[in-house]
Protein backbone atom coordinates (compact mmCIF):
# COMPACT_ATOMS: atom_id res chain seq x y z
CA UNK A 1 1.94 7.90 -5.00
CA UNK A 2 1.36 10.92 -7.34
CA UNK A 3 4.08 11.49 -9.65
CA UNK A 4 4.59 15.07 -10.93
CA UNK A 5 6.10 14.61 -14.46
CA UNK A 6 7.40 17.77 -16.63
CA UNK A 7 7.94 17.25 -20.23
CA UNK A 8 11.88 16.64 -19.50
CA UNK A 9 11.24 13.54 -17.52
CA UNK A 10 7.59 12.49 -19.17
CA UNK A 11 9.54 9.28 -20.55
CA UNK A 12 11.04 8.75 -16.95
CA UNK A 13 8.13 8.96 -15.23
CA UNK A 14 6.06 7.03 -17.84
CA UNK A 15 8.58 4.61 -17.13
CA UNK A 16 8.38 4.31 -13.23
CA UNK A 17 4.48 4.10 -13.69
CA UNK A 18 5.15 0.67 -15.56
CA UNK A 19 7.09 -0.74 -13.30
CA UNK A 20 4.48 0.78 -10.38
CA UNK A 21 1.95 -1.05 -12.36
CA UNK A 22 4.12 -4.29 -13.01
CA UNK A 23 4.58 -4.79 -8.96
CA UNK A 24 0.74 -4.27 -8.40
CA UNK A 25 -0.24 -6.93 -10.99
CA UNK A 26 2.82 -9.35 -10.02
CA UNK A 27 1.57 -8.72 -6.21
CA UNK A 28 -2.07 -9.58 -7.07
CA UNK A 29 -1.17 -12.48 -9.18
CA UNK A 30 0.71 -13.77 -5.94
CA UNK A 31 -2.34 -13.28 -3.88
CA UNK A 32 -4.11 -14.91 -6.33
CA UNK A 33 -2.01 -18.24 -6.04
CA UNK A 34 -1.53 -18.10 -2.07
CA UNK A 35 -5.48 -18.06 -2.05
CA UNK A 36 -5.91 -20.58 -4.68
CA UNK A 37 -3.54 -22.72 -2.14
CA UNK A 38 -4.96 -21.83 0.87
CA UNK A 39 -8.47 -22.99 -0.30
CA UNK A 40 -7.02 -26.29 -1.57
CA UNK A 41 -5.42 -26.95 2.12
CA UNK A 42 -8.54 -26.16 4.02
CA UNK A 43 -10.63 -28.63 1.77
């Protein structure tokens, strides 16, 4: 999702992007560790 950030809110905005980016890279770390167990169960 774009955000549309004026220089009020820049701060605001900068800080929903972390937390955007925070849930990506907790989301791929958990895909990362459900594959890592899935392998180990189909060996």
């Amino acid at each position: 999702m774009p955000y549309k950030c004026f220089y009020p809110c820049i701060s605001a905005c900068d800080g929903i992007m972390q937390q955007e980016k925070e849930k990506e890279e907790l989301n791929a770390y958990k895909l990362k560790i459900v594959k890592k167990y899935m392998s180990m169960l189909v060996e």
